[in-house]
Protein backbone atom coordinates (compact mmCIF):
# COMPACT_ATOMS: atom_id res chain seq x y z
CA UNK A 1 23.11 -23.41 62.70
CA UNK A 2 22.72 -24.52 66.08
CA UNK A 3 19.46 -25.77 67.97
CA UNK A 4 18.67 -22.60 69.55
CA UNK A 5 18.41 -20.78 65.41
CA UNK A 6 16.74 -23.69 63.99
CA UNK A 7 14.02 -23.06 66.79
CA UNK A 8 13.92 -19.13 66.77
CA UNK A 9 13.45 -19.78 62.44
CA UNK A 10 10.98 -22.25 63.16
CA UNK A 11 8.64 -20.18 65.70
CA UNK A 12 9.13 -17.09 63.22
CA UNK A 13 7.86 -19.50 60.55
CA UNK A 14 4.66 -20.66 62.72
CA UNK A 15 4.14 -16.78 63.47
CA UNK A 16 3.75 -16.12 59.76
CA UNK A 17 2.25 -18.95 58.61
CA UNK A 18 -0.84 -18.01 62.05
CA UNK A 19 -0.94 -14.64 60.65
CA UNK A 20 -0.92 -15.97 56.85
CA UNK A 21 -4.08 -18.14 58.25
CA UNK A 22 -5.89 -15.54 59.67
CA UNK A 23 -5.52 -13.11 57.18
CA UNK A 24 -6.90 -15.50 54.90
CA UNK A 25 -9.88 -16.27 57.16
CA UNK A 26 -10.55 -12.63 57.60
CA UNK A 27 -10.70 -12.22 53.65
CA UNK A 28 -12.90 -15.24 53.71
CA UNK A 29 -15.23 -13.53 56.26
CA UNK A 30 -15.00 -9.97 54.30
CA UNK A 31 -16.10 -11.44 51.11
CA UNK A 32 -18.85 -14.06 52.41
CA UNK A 33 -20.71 -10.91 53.97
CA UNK A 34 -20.50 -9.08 50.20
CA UNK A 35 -21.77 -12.32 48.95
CA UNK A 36 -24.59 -12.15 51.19
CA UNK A 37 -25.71 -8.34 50.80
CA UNK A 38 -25.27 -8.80 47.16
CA UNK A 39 -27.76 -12.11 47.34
CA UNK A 40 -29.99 -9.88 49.17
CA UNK A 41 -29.81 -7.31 46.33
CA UNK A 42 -30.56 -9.84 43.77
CA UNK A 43 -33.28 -11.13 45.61
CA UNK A 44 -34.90 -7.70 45.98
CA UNK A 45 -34.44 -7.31 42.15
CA UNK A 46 -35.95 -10.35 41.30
CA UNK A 47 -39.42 -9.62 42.98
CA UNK A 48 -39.10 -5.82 41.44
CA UNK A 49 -38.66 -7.56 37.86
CA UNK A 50 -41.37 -9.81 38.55
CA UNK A 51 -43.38 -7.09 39.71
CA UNK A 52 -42.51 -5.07 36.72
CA UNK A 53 -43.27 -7.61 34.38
CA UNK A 54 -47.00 -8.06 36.00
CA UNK A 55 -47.32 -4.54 35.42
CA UNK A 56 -46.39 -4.49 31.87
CA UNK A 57 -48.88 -7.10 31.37
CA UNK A 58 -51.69 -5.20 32.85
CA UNK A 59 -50.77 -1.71 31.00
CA UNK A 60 -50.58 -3.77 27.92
CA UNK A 61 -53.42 -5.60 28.00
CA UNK A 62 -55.78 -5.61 24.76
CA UNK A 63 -58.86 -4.23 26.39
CA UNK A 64 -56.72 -1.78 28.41
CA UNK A 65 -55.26 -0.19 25.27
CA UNK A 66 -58.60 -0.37 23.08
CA UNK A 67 -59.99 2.14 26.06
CA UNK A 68 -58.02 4.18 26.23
CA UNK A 69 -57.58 4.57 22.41
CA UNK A 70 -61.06 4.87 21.91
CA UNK A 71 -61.75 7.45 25.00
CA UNK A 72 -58.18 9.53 24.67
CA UNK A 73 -58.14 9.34 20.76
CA UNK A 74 -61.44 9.24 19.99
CA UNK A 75 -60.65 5.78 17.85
CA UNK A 76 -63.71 3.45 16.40
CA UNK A 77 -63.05 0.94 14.28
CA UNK A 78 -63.78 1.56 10.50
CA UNK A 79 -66.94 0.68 8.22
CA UNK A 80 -66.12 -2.03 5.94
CA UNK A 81 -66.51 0.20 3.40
CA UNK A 82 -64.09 2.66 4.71
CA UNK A 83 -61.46 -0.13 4.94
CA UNK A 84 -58.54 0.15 2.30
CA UNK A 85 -56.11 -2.88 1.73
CA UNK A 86 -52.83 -1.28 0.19
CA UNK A 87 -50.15 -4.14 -1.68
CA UNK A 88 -46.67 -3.27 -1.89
CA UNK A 89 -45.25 -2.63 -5.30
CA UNK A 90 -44.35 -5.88 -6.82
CA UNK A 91 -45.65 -7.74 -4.14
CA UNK A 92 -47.50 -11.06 -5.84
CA UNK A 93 -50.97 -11.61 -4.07
């Protein structure tokens, strides 16, 4: 092959190895910016959890649920003579 060729095959091979290199960037770029809106996602999902779990503690709450068991179900707490201790069968006290 003479010098003319071996420079032809070796621009050619620059050419592809520039687009090669900015393909790859481009890729690069593509996937940082999903990286960052799924960040953002997560982020937004970890103050909803947090959130939720706040709220979970206030709807649970002991005093919370004795209310509303004693206004919605019309609950009291039993006499101590109205209190009944039943033992499983075979049970050793």
């Amino acid at each position: 092959m003479n010098k003319q060729g071996l420079l032809v095959v070796m621009i050619l091979a620059v050419l592809v190895s520039a687009v090669g290199v900015i393909e790859a960037k481009h890729q690069s770029r593509k996937r940082f910016v999903t990286l960052q809106a799924l960040e953002k996602v997560r982020d937004q999902m970890n103050v909803e959890w947090g959130q939720l779990q706040l709220e979970q503690g206030t709807w649970a709450t002991h005093s919370r649920v004795e209310r509303i068991a004693r206004k919605k179900l019309h609950m009291v707490n039993p006499k101590v003579d109205e209190v009944v201790i039943v033992e499983q069968v075979g049970q050793k006290p």
